[in-house]
PDB file of N, CA and C in Angstrom:
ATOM      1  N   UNK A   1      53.467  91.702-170.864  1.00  0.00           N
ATOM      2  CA  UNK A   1      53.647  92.175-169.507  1.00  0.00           C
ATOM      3  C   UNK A   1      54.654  93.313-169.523  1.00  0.00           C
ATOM      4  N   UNK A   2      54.375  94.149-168.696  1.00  0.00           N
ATOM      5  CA  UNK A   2      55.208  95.667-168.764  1.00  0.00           C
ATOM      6  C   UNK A   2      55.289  96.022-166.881  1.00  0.00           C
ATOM      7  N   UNK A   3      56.040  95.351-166.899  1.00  0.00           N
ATOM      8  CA  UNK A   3      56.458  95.803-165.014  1.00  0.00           C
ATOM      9  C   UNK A   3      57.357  97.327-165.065  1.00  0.00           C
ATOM     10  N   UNK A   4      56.412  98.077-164.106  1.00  0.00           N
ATOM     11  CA  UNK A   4      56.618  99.020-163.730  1.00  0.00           C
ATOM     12  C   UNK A   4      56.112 100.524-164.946  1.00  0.00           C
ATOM     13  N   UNK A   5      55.118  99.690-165.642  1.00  0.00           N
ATOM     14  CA  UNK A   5      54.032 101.192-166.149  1.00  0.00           C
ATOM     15  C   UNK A   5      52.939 100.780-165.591  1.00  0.00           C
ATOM     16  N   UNK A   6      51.741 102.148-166.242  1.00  0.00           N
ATOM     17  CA  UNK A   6      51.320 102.350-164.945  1.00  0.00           C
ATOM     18  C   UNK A   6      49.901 100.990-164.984  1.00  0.00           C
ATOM     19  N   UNK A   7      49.886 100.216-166.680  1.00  0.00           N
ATOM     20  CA  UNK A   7      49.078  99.042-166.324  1.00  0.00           C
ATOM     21  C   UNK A   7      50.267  97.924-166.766  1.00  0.00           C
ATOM     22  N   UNK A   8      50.236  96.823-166.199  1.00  0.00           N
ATOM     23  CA  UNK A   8      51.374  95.793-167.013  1.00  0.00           C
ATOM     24  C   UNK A   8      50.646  95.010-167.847  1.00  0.00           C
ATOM     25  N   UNK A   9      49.317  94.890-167.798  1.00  0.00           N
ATOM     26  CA  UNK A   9      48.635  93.967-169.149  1.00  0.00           C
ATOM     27  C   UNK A   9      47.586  95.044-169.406  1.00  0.00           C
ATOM     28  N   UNK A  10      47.746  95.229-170.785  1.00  0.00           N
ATOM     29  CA  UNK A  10      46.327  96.041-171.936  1.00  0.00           C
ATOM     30  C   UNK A  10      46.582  94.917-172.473  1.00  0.00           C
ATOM     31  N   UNK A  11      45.155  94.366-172.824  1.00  0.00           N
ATOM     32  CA  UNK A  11      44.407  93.985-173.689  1.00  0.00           C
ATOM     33  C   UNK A  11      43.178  94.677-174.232  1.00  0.00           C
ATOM     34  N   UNK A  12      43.245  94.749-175.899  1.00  0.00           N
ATOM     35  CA  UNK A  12      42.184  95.174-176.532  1.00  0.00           C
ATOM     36  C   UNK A  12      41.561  94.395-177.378  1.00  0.00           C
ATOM     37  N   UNK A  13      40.452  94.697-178.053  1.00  0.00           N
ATOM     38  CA  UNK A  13      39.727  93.651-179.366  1.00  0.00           C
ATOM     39  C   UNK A  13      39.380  94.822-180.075  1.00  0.00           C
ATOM     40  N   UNK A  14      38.853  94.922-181.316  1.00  0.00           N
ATOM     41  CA  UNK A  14      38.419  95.896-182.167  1.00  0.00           C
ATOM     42  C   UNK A  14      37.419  94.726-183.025  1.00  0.00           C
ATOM     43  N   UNK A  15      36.142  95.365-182.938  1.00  0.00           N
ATOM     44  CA  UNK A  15      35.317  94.742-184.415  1.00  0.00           C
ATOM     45  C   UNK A  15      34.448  96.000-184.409  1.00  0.00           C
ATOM     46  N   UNK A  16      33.045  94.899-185.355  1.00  0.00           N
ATOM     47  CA  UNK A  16      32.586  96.242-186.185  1.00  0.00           C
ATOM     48  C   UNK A  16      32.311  96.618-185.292  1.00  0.00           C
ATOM     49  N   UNK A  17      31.521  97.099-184.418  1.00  0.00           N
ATOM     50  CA  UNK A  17      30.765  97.691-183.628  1.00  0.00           C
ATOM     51  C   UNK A  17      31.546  98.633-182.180  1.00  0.00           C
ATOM     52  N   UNK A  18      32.502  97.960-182.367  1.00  0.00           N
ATOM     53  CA  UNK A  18      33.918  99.470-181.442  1.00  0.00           C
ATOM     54  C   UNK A  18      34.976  98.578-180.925  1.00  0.00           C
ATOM     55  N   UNK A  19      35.498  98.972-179.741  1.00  0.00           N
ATOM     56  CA  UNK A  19      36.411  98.241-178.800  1.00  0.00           C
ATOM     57  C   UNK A  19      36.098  98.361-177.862  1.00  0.00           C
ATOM     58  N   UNK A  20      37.007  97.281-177.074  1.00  0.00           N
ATOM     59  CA  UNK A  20      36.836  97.145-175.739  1.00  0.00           C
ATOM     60  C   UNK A  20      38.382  96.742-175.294  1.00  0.00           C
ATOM     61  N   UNK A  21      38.788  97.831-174.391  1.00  0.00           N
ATOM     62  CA  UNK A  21      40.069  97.222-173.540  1.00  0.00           C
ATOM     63  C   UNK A  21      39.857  96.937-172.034  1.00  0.00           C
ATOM     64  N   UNK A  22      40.868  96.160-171.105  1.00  0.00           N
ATOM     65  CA  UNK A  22      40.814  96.050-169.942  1.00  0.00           C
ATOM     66  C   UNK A  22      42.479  95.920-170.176  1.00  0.00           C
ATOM     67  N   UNK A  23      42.425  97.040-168.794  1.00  0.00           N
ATOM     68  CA  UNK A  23      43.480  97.909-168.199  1.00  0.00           C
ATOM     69  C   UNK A  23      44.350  96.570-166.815  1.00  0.00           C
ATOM     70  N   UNK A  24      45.122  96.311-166.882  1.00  0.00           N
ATOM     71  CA  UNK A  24      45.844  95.109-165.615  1.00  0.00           C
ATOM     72  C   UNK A  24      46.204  96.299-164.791  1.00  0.00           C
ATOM     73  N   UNK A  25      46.306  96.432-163.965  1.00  0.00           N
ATOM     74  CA  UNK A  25      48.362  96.609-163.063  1.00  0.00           C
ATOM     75  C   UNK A  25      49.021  95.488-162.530  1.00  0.00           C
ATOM     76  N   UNK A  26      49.886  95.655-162.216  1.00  0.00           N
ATOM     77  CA  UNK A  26      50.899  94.536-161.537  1.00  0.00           C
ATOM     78  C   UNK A  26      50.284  94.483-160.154  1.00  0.00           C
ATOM     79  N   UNK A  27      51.172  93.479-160.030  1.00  0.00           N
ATOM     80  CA  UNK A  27      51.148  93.133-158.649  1.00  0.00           C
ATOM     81  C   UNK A  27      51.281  94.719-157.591  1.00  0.00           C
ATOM     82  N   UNK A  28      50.724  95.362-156.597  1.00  0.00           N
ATOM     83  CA  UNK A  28      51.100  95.988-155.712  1.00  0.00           C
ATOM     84  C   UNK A  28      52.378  96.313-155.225  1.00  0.00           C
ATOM     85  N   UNK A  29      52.698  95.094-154.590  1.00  0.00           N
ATOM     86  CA  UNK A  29      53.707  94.448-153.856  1.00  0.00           C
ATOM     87  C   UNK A  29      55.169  95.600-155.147  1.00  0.00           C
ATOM     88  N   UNK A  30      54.867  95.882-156.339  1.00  0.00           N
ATOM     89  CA  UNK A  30      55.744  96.199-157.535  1.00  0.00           C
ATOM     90  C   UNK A  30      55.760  97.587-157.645  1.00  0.00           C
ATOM     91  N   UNK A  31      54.524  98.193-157.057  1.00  0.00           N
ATOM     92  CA  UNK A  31      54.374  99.521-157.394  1.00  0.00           C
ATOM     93  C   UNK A  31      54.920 100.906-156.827  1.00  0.00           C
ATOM     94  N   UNK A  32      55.454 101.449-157.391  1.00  0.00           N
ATOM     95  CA  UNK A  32      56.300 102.464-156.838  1.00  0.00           C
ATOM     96  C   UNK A  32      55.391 103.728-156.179  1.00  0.00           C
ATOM     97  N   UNK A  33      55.636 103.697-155.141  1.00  0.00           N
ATOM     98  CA  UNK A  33      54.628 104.447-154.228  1.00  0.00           C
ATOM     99  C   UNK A  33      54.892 105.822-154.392  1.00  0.00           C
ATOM    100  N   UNK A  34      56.075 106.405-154.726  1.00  0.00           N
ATOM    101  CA  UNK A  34      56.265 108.288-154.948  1.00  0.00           C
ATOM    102  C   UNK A  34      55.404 108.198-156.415  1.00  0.00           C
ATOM    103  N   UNK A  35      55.044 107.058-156.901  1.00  0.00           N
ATOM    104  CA  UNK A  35      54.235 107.441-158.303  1.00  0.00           C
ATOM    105  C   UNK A  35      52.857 107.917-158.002  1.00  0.00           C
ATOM    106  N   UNK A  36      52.497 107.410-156.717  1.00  0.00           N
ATOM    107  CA  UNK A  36      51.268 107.670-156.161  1.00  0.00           C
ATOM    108  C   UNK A  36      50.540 106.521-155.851  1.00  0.00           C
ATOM    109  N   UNK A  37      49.071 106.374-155.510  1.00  0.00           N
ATOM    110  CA  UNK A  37      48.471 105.334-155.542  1.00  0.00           C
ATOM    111  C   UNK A  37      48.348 104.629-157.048  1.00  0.00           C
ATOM    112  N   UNK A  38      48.313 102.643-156.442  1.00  0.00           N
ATOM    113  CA  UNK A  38      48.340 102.360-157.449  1.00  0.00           C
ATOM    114  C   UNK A  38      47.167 102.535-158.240  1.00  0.00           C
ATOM    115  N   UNK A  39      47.346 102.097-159.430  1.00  0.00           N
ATOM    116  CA  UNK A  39      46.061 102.224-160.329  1.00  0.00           C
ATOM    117  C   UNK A  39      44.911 101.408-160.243  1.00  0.00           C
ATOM    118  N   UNK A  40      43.629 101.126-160.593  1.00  0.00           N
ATOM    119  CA  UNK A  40      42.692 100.418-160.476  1.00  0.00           C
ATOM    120  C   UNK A  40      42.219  99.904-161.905  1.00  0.00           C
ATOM    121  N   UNK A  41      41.919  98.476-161.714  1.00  0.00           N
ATOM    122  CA  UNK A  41      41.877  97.725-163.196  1.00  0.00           C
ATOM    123  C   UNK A  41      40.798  98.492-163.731  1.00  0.00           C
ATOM    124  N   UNK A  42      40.530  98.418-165.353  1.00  0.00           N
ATOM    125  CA  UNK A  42      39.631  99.123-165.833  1.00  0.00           C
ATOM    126  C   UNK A  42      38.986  98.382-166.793  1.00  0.00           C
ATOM    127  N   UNK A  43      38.172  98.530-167.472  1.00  0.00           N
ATOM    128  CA  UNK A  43      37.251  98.150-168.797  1.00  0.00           C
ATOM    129  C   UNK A  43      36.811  99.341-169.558  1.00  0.00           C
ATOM    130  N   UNK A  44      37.423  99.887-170.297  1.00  0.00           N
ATOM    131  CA  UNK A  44      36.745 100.720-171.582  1.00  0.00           C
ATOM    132  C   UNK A  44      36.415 100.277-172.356  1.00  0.00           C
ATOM    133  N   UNK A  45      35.353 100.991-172.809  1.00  0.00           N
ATOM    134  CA  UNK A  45      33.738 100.519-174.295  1.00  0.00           C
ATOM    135  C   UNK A  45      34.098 101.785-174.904  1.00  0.00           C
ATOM    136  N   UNK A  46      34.436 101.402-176.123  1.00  0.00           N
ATOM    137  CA  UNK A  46      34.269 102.718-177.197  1.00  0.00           C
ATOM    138  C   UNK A  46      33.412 102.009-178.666  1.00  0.00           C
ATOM    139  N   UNK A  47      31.936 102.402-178.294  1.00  0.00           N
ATOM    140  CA  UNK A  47      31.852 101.712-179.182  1.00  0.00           C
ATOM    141  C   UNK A  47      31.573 102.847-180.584  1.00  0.00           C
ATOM    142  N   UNK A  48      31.201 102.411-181.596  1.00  0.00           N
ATOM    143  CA  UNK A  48      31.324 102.988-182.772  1.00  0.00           C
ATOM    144  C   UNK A  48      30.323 104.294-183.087  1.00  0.00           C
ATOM    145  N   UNK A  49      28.967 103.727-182.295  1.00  0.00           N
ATOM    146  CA  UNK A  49      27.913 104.942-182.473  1.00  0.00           C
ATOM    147  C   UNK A  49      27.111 104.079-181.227  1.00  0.00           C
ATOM    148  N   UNK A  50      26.779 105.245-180.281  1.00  0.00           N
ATOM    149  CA  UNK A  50      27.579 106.561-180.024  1.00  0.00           C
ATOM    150  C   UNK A  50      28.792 106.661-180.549  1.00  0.00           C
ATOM    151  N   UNK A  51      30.005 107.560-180.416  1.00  0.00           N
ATOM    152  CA  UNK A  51      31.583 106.909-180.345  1.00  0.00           C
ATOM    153  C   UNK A  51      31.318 107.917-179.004  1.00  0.00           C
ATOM    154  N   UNK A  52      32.795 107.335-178.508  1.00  0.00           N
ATOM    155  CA  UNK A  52      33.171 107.882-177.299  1.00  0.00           C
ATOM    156  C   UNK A  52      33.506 106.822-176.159  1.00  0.00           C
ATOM    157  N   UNK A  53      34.381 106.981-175.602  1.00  0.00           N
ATOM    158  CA  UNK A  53      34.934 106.143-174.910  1.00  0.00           C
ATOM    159  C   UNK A  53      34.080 106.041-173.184  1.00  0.00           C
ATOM    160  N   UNK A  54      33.896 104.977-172.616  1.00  0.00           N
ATOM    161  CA  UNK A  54      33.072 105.036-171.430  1.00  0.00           C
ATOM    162  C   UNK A  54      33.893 103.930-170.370  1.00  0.00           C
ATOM    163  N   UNK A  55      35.250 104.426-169.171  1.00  0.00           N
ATOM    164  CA  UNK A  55      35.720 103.761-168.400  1.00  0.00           C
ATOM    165  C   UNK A  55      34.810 103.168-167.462  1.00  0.00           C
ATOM    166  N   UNK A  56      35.129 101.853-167.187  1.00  0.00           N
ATOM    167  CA  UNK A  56      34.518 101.849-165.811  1.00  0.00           C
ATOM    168  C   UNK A  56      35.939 100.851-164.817  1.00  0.00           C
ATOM    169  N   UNK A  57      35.626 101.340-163.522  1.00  0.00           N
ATOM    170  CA  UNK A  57      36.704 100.770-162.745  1.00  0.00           C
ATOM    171  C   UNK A  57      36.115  99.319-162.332  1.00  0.00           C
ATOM    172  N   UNK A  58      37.261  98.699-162.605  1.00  0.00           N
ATOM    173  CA  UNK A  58      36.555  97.225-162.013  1.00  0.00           C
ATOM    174  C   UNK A  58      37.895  97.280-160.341  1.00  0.00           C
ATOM    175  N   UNK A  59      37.376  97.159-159.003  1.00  0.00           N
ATOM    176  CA  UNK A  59      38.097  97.610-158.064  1.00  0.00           C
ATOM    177  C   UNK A  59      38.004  95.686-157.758  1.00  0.00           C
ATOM    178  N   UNK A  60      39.564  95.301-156.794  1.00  0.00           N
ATOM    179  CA  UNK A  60      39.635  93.932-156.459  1.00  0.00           C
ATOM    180  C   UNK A  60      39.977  94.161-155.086  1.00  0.00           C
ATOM    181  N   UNK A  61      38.993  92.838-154.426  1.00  0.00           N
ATOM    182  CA  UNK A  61      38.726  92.741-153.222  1.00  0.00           C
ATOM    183  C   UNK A  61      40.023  92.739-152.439  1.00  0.00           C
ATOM    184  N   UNK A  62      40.102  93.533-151.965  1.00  0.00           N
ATOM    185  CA  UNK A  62      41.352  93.467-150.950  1.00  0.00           C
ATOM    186  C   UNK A  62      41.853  92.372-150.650  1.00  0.00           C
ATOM    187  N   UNK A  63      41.177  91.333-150.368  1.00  0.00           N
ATOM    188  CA  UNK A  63      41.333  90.123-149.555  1.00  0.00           C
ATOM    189  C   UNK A  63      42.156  89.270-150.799  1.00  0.00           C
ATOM    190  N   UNK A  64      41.989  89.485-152.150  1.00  0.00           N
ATOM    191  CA  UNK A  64      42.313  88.483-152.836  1.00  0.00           C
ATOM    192  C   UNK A  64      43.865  89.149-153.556  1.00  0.00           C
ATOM    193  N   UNK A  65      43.794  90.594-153.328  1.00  0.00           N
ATOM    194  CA  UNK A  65      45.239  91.145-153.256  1.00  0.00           C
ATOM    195  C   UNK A  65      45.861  90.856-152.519  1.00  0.00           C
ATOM    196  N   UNK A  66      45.347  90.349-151.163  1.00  0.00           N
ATOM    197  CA  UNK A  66      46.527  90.404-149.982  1.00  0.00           C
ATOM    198  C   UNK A  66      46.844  88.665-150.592  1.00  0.00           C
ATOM    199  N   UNK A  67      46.395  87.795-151.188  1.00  0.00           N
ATOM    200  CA  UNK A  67      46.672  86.226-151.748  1.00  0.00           C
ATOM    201  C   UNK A  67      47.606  86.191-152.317  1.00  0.00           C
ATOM    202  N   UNK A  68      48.124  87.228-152.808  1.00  0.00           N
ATOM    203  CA  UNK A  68      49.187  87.183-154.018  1.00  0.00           C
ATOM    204  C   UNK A  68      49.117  87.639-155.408  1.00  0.00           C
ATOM    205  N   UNK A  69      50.395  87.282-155.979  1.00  0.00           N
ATOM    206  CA  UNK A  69      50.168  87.771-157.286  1.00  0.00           C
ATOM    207  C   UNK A  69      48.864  87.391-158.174  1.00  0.00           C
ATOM    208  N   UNK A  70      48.683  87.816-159.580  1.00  0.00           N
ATOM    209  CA  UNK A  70      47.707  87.698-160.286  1.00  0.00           C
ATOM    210  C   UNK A  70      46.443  87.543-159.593  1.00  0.00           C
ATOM    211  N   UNK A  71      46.121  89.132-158.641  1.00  0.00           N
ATOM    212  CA  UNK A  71      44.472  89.037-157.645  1.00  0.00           C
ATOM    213  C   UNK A  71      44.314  87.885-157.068  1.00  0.00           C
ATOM    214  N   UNK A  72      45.648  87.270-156.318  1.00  0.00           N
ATOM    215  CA  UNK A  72      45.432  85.878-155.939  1.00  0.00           C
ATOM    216  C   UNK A  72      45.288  84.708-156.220  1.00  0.00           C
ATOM    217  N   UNK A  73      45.169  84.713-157.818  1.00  0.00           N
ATOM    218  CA  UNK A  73      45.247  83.237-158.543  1.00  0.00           C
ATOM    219  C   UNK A  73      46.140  82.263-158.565  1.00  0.00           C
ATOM    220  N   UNK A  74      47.260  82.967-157.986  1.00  0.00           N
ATOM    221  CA  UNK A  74      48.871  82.119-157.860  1.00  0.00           C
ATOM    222  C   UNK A  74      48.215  81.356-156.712  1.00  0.00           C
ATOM    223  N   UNK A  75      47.933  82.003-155.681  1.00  0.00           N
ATOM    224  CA  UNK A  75      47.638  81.594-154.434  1.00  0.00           C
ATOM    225  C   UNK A  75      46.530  80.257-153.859  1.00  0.00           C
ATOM    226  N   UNK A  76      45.488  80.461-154.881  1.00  0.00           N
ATOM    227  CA  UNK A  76      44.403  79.795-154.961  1.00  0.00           C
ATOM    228  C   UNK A  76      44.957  78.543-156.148  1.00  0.00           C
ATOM    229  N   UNK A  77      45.467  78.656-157.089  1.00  0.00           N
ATOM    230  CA  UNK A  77      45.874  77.785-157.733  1.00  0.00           C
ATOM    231  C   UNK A  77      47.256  76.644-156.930  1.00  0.00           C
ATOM    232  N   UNK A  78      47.715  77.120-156.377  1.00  0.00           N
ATOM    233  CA  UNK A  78      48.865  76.088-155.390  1.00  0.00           C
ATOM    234  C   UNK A  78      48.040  75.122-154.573  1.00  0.00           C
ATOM    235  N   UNK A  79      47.352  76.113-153.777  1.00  0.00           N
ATOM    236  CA  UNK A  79      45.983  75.909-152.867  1.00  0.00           C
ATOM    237  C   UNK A  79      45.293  74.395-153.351  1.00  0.00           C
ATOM    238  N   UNK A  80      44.885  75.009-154.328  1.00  0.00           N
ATOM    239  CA  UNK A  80      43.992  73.590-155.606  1.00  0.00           C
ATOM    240  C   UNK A  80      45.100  72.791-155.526  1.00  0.00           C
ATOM    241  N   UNK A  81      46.606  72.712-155.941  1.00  0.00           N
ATOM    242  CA  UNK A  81      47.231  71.502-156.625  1.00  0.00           C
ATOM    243  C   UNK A  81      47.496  70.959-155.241  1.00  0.00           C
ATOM    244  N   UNK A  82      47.784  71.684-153.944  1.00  0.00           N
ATOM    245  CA  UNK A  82      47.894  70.958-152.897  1.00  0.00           C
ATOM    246  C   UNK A  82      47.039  70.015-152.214  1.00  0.00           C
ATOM    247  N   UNK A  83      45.353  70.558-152.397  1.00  0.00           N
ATOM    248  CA  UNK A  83      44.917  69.559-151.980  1.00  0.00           C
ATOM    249  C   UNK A  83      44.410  68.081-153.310  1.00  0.00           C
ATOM    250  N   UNK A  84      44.625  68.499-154.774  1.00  0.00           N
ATOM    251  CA  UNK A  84      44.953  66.884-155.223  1.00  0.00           C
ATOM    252  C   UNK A  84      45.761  66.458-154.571  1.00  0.00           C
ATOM    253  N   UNK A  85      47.146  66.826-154.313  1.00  0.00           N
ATOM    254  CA  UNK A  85      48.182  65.647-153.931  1.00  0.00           C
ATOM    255  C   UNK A  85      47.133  65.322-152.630  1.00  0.00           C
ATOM    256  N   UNK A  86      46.407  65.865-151.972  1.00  0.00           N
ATOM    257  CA  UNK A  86      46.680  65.631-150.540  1.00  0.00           C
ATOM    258  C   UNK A  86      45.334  64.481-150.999  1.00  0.00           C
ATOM    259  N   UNK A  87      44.324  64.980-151.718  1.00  0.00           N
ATOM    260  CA  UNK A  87      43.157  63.903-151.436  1.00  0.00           C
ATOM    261  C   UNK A  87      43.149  62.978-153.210  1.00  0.00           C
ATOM    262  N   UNK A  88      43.731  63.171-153.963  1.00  0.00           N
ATOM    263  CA  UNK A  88      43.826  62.275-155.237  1.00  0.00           C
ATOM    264  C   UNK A  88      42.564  62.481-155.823  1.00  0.00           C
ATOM    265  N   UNK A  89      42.247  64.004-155.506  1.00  0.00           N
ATOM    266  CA  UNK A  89      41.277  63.867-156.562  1.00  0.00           C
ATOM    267  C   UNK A  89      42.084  65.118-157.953  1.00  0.00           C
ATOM    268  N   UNK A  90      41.126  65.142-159.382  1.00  0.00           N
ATOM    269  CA  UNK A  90      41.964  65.666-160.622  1.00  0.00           C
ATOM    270  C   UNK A  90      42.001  66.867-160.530  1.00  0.00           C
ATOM    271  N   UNK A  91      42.716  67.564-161.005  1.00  0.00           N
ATOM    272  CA  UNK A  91      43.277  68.612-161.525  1.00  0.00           C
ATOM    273  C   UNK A  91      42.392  69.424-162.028  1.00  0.00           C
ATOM    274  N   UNK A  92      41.679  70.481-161.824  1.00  0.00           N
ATOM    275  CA  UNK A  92      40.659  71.253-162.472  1.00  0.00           C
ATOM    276  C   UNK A  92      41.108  71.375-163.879  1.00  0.00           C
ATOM    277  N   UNK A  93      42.775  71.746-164.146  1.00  0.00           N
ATOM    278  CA  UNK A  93      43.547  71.486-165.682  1.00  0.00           C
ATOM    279  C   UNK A  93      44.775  70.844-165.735  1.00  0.00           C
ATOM    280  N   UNK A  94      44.387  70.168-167.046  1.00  0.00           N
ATOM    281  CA  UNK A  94      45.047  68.937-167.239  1.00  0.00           C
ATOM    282  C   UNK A  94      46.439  69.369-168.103  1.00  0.00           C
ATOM    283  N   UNK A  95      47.245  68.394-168.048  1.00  0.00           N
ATOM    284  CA  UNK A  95      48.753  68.582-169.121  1.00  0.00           C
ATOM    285  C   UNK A  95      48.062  69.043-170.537  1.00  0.00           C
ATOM    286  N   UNK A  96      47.056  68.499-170.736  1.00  0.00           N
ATOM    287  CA  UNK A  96      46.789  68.969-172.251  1.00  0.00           C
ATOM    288  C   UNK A  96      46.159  70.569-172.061  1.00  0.00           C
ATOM    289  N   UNK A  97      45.647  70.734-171.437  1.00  0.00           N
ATOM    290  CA  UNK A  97      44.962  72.235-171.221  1.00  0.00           C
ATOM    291  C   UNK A  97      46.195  73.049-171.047  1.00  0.00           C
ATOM    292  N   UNK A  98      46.915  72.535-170.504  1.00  0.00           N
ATOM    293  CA  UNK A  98      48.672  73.522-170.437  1.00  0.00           C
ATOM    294  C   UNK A  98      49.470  73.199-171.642  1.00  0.00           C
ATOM    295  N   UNK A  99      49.354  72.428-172.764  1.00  0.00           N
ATOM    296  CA  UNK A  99      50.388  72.284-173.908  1.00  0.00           C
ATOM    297  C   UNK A  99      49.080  72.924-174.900  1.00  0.00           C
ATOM    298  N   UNK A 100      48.075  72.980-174.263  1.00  0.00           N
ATOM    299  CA  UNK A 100      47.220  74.069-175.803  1.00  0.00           C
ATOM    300  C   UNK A 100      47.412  75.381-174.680  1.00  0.00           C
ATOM    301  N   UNK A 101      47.629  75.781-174.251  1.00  0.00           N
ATOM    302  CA  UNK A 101      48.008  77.192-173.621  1.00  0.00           C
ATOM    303  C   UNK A 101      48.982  77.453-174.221  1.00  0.00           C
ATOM    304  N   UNK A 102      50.327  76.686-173.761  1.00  0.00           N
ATOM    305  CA  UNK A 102      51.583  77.051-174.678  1.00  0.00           C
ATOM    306  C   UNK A 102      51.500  77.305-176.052  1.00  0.00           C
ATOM    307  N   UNK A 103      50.615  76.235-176.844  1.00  0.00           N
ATOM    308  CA  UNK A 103      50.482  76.159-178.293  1.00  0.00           C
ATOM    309  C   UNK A 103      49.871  77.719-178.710  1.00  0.00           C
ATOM    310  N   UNK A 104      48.971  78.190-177.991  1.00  0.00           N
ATOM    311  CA  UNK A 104      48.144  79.160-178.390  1.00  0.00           C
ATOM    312  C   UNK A 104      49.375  79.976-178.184  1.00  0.00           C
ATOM    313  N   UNK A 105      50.230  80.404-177.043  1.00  0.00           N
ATOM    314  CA  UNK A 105      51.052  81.357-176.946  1.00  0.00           C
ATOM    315  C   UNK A 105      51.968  81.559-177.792  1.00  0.00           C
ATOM    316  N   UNK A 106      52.485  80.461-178.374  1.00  0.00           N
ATOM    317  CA  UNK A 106      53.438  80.452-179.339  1.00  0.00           C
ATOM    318  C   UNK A 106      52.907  81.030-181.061  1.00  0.00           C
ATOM    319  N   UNK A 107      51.336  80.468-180.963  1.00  0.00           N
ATOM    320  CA  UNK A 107      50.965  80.888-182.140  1.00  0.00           C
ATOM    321  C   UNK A 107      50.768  82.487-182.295  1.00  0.00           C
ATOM    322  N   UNK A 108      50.715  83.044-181.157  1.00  0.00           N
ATOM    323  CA  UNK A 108      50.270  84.512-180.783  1.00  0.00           C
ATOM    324  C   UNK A 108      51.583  85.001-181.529  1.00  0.00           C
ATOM    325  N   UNK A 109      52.646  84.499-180.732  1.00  0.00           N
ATOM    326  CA  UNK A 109      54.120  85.249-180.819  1.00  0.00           C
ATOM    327  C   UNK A 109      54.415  84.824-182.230  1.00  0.00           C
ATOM    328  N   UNK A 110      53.973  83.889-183.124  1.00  0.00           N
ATOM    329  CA  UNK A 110      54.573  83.514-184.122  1.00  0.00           C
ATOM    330  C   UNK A 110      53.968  84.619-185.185  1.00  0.00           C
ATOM    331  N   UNK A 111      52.443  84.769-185.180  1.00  0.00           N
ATOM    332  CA  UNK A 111      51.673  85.846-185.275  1.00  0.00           C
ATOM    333  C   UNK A 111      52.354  87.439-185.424  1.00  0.00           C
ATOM    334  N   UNK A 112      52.089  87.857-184.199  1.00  0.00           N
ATOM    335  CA  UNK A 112      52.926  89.277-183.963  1.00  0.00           C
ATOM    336  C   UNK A 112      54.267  89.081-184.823  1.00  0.00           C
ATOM    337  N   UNK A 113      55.166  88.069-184.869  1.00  0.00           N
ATOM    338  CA  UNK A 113      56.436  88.440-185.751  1.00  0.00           C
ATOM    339  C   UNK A 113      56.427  88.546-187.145  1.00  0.00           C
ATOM    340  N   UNK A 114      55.174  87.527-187.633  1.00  0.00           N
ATOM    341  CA  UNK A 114      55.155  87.061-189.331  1.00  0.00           C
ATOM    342  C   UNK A 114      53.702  88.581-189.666  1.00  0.00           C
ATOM    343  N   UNK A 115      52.889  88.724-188.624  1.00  0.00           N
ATOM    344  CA  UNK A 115      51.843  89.720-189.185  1.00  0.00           C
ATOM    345  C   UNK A 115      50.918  88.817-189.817  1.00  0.00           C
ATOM    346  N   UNK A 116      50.924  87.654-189.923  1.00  0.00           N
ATOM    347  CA  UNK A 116      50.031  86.495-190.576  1.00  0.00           C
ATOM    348  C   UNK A 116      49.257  85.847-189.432  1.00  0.00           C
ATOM    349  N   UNK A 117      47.763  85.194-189.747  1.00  0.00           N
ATOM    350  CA  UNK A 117      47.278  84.294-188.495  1.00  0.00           C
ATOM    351  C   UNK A 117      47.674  82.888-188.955  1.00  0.00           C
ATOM    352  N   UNK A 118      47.787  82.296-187.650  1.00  0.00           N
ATOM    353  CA  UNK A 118      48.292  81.094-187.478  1.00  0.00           C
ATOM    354  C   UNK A 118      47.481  79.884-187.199  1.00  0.00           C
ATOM    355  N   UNK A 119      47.311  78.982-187.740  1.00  0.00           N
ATOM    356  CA  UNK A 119      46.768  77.843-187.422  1.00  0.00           C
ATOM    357  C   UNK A 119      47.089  77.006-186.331  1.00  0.00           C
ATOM    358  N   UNK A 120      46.083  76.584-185.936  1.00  0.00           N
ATOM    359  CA  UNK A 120      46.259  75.811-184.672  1.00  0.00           C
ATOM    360  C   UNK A 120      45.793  74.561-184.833  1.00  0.00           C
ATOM    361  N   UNK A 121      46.294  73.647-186.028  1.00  0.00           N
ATOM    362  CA  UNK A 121      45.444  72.496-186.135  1.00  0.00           C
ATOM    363  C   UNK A 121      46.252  71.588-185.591  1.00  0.00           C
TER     364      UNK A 121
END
């Protein structure tokens, strides 16, 4: 995460056949308005042959910006845990789906520092 450039999450992949990134921005609510309008999420294909890079804008519904952070997922996710408590029914994700999230994150970061892949057994 990179608050306050002009995307806060790039993600890329590279295999044989080219890459593909998708472009984040932050939250709105973050964006410095003399920078101009904010930016619009993206998806670039560069694949190998042809080569050449091909953007396309992926634009988010207003409605789910005005929800909150992360295009509204903060928003919709509270949403969800409020009504388990309220009606006892489960959790779309469970404690274990959140300690293999962490696990994966840690293996990422353990990754990026050693330059080695990491097992997740």
């Amino acid at each position: 995460f990179a608050e306050g450039s002009r995307y806060q999450e790039e993600i890329s992949a590279v295999g044989p056949t080219g890459k593909i990134e998708a472009l984040v921005p932050g939250p709105t609510r973050f964006w410095n308005v003399d920078a101009g309008p904010a930016p619009t999420p993206q998806v670039i294909i560069s694949p190998r042959n042809p080569t050449g890079p091909v953007a396309h804008d992926v634009p988010v519904d207003p409605a789910l910006l005005a929800a909150g952070d992360h295009n509204g997922a903060t928003f919709y996710q509270h949403q969800g845990f409020l009504d388990c408590i309220r009606t006892g029914r489960r959790p779309d994700v469970t404690l274990r789906d959140g300690a293999q999230a962490v696990a994966m994150g840690r293996a990422a970061q353990r990754s990026a520092q050693t330059g080695q892949a990491v097992s997740l057994d």
